[in-house]
N, C-alpha and C. Protein backbone atom coordinates (compact mmCIF):
# COMPACT_ATOMS: atom_id res chain seq x y z
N UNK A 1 -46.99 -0.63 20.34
CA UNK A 1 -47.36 -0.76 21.73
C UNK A 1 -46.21 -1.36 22.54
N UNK A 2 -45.53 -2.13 22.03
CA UNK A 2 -44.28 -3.08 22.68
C UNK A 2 -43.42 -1.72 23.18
N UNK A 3 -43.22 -1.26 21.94
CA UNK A 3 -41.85 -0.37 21.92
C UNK A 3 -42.18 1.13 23.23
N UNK A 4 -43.63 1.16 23.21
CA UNK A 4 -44.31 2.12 24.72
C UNK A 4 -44.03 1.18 25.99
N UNK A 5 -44.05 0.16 25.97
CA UNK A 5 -43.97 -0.48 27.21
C UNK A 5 -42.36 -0.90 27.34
N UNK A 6 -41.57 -0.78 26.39
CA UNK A 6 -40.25 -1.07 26.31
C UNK A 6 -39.32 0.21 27.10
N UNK A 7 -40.10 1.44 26.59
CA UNK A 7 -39.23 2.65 26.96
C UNK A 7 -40.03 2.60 28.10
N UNK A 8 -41.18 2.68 28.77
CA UNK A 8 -41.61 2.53 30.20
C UNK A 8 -40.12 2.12 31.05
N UNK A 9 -40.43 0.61 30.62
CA UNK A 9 -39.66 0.32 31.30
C UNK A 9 -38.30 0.61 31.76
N UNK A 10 -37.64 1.25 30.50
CA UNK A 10 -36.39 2.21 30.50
C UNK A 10 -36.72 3.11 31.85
N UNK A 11 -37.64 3.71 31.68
CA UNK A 11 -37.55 4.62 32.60
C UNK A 11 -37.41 4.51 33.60
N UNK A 12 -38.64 3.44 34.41
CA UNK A 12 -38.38 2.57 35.56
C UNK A 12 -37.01 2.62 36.07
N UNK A 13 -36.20 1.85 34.94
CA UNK A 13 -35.35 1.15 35.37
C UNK A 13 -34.35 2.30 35.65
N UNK A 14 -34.17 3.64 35.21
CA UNK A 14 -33.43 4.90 35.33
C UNK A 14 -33.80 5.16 36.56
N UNK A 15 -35.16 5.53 36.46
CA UNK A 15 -35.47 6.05 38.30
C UNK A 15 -35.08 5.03 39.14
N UNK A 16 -35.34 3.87 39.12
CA UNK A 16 -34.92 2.89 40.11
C UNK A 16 -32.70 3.09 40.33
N UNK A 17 -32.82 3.23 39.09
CA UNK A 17 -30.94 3.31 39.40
C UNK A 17 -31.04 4.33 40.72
N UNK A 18 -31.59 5.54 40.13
CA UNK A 18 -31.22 6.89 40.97
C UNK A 18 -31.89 6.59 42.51
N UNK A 19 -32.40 5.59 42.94
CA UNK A 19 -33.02 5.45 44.07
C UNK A 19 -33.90 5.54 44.67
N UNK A 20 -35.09 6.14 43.24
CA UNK A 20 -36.57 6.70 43.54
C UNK A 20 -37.37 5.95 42.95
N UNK A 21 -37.17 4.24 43.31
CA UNK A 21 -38.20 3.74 42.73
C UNK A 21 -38.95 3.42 44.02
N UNK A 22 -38.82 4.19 45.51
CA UNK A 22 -39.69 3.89 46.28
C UNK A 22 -40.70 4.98 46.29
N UNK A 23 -40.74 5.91 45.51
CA UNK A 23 -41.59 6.87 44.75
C UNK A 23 -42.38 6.65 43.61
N UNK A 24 -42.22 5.81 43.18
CA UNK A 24 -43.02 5.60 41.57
C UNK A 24 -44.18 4.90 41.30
N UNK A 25 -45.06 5.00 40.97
CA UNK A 25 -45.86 3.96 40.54
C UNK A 25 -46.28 4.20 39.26
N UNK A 26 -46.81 2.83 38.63
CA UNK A 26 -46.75 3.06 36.98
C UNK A 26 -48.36 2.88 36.78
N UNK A 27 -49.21 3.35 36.04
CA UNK A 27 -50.47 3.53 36.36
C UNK A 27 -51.18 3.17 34.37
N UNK A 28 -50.99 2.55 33.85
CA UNK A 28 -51.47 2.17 32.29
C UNK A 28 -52.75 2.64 32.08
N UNK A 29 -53.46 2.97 32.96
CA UNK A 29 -54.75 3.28 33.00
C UNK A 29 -55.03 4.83 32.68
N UNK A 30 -54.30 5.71 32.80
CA UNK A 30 -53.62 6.97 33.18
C UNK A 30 -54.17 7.58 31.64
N UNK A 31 -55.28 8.19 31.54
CA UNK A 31 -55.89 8.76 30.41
C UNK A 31 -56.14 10.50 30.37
N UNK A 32 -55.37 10.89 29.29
CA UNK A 32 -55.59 12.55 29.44
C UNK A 32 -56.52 12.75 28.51
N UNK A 33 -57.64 14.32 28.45
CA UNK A 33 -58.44 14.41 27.11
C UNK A 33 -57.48 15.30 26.48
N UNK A 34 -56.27 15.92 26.77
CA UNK A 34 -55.42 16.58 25.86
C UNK A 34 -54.60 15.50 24.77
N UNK A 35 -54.86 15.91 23.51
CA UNK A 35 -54.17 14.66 22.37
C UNK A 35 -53.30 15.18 22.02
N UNK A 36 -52.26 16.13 22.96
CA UNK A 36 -51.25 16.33 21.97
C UNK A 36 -50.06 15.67 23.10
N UNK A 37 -50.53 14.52 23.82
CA UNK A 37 -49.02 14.04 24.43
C UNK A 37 -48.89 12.98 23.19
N UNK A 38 -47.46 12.52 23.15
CA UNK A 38 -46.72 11.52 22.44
C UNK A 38 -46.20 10.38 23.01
N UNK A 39 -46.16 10.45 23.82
CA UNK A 39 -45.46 9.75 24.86
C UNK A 39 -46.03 9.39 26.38
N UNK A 40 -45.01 9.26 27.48
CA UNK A 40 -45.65 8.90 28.67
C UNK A 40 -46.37 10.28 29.07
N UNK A 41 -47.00 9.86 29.99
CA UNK A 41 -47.51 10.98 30.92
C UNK A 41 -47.67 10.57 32.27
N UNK A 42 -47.29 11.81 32.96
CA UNK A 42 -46.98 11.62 34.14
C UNK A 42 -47.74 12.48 35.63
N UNK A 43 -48.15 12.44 36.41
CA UNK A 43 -48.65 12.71 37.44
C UNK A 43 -47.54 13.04 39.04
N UNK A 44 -47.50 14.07 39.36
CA UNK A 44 -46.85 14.07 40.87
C UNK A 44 -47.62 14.14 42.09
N UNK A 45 -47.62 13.32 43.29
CA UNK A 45 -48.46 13.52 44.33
C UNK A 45 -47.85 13.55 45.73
N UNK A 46 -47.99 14.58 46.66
CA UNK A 46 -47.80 14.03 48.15
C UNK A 46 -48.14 13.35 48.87
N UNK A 47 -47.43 12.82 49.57
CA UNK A 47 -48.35 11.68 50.73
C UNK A 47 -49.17 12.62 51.04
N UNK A 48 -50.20 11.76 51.64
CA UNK A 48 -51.37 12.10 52.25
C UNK A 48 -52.38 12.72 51.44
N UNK A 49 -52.25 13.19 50.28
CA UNK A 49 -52.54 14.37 49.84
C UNK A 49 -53.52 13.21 48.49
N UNK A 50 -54.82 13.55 47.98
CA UNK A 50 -55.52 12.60 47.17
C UNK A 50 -55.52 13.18 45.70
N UNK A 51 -55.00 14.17 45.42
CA UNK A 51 -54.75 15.25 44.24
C UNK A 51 -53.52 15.18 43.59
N UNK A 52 -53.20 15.51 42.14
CA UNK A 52 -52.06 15.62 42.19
C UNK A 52 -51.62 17.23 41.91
N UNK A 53 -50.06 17.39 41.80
CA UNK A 53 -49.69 18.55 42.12
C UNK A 53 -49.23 18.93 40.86
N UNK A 54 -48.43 17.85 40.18
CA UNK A 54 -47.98 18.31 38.65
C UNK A 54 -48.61 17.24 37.83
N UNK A 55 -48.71 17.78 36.88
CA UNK A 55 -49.24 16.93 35.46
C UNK A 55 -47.93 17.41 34.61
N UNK A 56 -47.53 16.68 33.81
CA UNK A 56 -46.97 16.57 32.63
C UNK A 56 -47.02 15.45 31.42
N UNK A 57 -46.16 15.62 30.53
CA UNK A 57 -45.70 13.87 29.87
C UNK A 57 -45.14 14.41 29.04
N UNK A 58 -44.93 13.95 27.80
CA UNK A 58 -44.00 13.71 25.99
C UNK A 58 -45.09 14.76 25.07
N UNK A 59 -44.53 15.50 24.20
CA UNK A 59 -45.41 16.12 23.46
C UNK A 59 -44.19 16.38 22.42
N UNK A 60 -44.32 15.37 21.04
CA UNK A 60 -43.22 15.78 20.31
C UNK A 60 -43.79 16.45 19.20
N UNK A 61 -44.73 16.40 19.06
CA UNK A 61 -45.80 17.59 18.12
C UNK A 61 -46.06 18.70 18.02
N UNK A 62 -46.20 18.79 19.59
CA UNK A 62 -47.20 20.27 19.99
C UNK A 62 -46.70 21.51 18.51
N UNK A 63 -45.21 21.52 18.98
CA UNK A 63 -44.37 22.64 18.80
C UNK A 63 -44.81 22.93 17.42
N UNK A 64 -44.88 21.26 16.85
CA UNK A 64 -45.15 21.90 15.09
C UNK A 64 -46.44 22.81 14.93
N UNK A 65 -47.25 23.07 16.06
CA UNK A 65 -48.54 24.00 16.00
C UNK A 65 -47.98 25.31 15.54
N UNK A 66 -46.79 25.47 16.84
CA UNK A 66 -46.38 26.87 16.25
C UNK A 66 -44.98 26.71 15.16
N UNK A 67 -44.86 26.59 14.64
CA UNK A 67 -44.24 26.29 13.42
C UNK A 67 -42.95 25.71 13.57
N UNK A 68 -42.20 25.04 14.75
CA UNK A 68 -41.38 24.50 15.24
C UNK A 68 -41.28 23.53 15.72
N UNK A 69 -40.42 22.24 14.62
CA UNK A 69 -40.43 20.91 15.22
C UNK A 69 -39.45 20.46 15.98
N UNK A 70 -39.38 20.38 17.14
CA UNK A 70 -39.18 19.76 18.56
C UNK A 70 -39.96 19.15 19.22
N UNK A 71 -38.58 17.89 19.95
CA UNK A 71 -39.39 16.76 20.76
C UNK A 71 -39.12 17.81 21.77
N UNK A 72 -40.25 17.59 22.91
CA UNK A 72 -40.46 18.35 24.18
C UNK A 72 -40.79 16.77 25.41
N UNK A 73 -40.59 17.65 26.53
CA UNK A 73 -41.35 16.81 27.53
C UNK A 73 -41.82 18.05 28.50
N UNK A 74 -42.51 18.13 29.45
CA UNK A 74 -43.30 19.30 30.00
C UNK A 74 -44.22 19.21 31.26
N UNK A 75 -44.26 20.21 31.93
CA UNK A 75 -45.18 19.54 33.08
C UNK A 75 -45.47 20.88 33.93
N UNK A 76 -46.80 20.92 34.25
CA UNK A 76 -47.63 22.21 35.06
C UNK A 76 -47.51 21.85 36.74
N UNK A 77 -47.59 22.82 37.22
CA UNK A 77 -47.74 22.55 38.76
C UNK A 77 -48.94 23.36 38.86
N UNK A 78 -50.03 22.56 39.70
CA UNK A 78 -51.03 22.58 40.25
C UNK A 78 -50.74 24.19 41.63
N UNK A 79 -50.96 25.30 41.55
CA UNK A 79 -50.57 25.89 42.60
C UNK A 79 -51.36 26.06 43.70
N UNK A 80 -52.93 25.85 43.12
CA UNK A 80 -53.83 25.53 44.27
C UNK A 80 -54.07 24.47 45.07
N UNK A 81 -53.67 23.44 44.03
CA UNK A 81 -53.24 21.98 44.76
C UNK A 81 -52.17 22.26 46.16
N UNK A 82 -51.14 22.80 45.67
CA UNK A 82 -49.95 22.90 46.57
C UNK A 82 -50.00 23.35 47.77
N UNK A 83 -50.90 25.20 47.75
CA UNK A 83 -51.14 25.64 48.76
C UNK A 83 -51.77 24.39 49.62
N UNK A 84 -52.94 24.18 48.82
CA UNK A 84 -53.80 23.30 49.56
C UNK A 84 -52.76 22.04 51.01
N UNK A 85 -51.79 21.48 49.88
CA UNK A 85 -50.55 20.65 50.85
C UNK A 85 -50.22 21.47 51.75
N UNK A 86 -49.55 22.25 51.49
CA UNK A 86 -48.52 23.05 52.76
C UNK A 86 -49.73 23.51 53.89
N UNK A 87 -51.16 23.74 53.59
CA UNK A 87 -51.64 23.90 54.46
C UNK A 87 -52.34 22.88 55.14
N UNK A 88 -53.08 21.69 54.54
CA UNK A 88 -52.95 20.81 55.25
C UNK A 88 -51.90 20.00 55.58
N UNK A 89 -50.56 19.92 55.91
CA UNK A 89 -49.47 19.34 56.25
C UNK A 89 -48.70 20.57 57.68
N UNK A 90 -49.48 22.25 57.60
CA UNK A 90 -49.05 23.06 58.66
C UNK A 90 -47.73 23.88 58.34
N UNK A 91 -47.61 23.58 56.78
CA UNK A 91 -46.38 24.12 56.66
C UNK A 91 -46.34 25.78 56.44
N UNK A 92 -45.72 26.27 57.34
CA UNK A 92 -45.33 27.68 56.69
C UNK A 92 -44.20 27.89 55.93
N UNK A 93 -44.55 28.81 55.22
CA UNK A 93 -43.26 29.29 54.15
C UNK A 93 -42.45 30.55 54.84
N UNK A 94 -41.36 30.36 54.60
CA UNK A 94 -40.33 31.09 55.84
C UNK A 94 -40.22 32.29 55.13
N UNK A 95 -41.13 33.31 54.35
CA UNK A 95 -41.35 34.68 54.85
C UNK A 95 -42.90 34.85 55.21
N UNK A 96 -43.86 33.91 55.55
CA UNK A 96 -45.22 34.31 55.13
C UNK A 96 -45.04 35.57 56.56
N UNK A 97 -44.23 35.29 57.76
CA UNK A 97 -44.34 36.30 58.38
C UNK A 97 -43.93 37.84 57.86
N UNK A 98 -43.57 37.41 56.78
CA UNK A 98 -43.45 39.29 56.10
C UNK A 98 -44.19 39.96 55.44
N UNK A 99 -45.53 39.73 55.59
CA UNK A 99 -46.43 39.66 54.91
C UNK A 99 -46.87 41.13 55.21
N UNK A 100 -47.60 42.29 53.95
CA UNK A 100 -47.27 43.59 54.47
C UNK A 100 -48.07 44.15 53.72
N UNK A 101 -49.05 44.97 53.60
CA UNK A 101 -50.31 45.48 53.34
C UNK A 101 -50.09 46.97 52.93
N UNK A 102 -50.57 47.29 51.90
CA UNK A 102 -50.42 49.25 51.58
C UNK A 102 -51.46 49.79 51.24
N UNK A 103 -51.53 50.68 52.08
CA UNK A 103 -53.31 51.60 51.30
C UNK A 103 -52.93 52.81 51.32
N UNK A 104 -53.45 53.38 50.06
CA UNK A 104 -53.08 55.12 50.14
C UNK A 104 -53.90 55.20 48.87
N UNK A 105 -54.32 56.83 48.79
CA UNK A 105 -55.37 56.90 47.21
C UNK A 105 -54.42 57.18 46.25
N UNK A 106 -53.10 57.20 46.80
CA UNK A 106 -52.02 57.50 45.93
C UNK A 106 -51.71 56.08 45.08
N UNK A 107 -51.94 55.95 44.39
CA UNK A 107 -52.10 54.35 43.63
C UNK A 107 -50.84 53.89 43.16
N UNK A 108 -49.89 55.14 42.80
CA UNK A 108 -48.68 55.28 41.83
C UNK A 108 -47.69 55.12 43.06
N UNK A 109 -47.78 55.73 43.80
CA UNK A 109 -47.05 55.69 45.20
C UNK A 109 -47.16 54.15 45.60
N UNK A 110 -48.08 53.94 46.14
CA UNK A 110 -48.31 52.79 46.75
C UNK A 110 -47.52 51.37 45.67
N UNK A 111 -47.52 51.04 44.59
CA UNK A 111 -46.92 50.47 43.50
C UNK A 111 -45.98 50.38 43.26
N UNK A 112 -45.13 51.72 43.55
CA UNK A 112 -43.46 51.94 43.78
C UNK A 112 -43.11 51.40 44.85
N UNK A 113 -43.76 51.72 45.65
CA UNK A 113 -42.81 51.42 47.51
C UNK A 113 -43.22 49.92 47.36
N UNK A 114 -44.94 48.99 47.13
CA UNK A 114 -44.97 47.81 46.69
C UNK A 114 -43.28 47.16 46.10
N UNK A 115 -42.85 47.65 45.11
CA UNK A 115 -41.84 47.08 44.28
C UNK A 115 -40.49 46.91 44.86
N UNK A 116 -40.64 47.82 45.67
CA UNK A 116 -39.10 48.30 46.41
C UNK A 116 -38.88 46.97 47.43
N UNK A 117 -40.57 47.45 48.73
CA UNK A 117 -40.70 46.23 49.44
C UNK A 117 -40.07 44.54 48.74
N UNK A 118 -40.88 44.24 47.42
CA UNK A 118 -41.37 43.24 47.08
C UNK A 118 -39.32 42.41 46.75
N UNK A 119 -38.27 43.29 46.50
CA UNK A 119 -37.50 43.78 46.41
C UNK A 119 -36.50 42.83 47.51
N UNK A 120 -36.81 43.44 48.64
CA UNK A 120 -36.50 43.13 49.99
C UNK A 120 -37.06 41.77 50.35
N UNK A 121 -37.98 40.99 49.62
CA UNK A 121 -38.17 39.91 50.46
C UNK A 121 -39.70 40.23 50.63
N UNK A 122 -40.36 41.05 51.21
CA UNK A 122 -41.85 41.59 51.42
C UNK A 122 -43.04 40.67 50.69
N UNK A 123 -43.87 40.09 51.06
CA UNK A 123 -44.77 39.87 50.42
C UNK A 123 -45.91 40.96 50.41
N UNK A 124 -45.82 42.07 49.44
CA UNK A 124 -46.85 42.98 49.91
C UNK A 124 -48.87 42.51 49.30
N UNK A 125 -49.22 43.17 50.20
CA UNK A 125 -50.84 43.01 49.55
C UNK A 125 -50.90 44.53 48.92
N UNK A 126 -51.64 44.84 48.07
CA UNK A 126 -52.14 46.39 47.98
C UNK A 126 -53.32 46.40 48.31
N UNK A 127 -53.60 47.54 48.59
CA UNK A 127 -55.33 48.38 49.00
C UNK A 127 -56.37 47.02 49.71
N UNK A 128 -55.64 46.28 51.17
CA UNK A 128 -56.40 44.74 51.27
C UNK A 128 -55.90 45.18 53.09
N UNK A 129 -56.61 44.93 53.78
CA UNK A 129 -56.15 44.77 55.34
C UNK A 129 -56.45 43.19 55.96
N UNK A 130 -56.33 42.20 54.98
CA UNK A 130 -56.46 40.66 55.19
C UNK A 130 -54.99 40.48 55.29
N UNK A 131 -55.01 39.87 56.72
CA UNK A 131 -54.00 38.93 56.83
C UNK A 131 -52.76 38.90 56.99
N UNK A 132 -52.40 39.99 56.94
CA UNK A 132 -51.01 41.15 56.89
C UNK A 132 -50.60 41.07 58.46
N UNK A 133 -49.36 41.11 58.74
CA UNK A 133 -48.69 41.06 60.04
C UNK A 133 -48.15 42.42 60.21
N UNK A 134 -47.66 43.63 59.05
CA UNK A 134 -47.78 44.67 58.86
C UNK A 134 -49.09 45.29 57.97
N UNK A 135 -49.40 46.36 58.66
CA UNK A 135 -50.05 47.42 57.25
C UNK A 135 -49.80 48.51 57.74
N UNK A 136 -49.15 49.01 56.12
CA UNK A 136 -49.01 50.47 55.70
C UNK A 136 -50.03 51.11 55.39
N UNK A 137 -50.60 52.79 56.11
CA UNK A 137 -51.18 53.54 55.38
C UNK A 137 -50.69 54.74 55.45
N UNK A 138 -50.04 55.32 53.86
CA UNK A 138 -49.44 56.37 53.29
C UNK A 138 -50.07 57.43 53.45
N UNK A 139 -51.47 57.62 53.78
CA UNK A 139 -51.94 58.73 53.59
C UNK A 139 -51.58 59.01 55.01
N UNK A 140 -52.16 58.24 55.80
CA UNK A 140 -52.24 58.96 57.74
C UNK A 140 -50.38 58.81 58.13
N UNK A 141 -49.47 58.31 56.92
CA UNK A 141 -48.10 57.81 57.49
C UNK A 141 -48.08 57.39 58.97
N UNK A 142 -48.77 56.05 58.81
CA UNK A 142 -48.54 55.22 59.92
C UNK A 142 -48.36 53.77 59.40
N UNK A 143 -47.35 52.97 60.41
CA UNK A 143 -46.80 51.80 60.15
C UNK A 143 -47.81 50.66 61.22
N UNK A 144 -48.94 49.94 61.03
CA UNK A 144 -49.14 49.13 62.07
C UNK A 144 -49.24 47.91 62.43
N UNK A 145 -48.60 47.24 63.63
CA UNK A 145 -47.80 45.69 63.77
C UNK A 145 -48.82 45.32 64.82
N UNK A 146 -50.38 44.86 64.31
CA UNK A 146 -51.05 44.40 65.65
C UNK A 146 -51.53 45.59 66.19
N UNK A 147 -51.66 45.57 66.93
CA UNK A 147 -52.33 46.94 68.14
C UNK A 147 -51.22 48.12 68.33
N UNK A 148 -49.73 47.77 68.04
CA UNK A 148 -49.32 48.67 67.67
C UNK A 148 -49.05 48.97 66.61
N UNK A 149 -48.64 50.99 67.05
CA UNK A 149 -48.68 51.70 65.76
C UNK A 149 -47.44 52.96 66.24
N UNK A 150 -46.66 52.80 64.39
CA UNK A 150 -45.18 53.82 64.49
C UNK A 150 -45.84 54.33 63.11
N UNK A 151 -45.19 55.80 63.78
CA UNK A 151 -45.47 56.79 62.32
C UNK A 151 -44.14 56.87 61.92
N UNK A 152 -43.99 57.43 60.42
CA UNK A 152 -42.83 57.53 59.39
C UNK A 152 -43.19 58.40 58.97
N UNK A 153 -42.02 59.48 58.13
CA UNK A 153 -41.93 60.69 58.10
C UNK A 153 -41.97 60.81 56.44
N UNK A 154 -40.67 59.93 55.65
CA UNK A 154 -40.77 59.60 54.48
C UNK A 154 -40.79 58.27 54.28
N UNK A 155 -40.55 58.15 52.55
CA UNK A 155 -40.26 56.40 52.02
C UNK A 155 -39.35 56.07 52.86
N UNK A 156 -38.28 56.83 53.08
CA UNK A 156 -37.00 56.21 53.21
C UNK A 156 -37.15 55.70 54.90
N UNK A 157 -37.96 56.77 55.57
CA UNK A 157 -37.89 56.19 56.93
C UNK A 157 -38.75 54.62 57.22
N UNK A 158 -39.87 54.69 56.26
CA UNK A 158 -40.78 53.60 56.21
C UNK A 158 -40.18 52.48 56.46
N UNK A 159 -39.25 52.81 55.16
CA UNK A 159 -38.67 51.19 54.82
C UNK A 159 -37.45 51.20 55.86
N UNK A 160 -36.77 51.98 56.24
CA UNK A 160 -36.29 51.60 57.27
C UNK A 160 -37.00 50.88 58.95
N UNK A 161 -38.25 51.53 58.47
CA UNK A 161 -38.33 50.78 59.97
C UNK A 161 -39.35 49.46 59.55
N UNK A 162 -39.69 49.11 58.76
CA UNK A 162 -40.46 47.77 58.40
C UNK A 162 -39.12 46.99 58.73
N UNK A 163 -37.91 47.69 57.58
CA UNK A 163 -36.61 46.62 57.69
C UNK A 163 -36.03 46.11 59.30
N UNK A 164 -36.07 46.88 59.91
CA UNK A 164 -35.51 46.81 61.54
C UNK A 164 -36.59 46.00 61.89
N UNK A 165 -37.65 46.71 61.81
CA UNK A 165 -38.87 45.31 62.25
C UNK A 165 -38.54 44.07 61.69
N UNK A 166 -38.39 43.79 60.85
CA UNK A 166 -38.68 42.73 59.85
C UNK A 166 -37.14 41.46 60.55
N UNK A 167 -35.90 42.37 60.68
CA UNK A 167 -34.20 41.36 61.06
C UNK A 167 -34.85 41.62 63.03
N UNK A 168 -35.53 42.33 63.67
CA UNK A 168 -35.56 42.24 65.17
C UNK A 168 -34.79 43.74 65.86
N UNK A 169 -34.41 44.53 65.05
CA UNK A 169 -33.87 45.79 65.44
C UNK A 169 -34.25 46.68 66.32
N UNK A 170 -35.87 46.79 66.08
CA UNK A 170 -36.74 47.60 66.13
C UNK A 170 -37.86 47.35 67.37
């Protein structure tokens, strides 16, 4: 038990070098039902925010499950947690405005040009008209931004004109 509260303190005293001991708090109380940590375990949180975002800690065992002994250390990020932050904090993510929708019964089609988009930066949706600042539909080849609407002839013109839309060209 000494020698757990000894390397604690190591650590402390590391983060504190680097300047982030106005970030830290040490929590002894801090109980996981997973038994395969070895070591510390650790929690990440945002201000304001009552959740945390990453879990990790020490797991020098695990590995021997799968037939490989290594010390590890490790840690998950919460992604619903996170959204949850950026949206209560107002944050946008600097493409959510590229956000871009495809419907066609062509499934194989729609999947390719998806990839190409996705490629470019695009956050595409498939076969979904939620939320999208563009939507594509392949079958009627029309491009529409809001109340307006540009038709395209092929792929190639498509993506040319999402792209012009997308830098202010267009």
């Amino acid at each position: 038990m000494l020698d757990s509260i000894k390397d604690l303190e190591w650590v402390v005293d590391q983060l504190d070098k680097l300047g982030l001991s106005n970030f830290i708090s040490v929590d002894l109380g801090l109980v996981n039902q997973l038994n395969y940590y070895t070591g510390i375990m650790f929690q990440g949180f945002v201000e304001n925010f009552g959740r945390s975002v990453i879990q990790g800690g020490r797991y020098d065992h695990l590995t021997e499950e799968f037939g490989l002994k290594v010390d590890a250390i490790g840690f998950g990020v919460y992604i619903d947690q996170l959204i949850d932050v950026l949206t209560q904090q107002g944050v946008q993510l600097e493409n959510e405005n590229l956000k871009l929708s495809i419907n066609s019964e062509d499934k194989t089609k729609s999947f390719n040009l998806a990839r190409i988009l996705r490629e470019q930066g695009w956050i595409v949706d498939l076969f979904s008209n939620q939320d999208s600042s563009v939507m594509v539909d392949l079958d009627q080849k029309v491009i529409k931004y809001g109340t307006e609407e540009q038709t395209f002839h092929t792929q190639e013109d498509l993506i040319s004109k999402v792209g012009e839309r997308r830098y202010g060209e267009g």
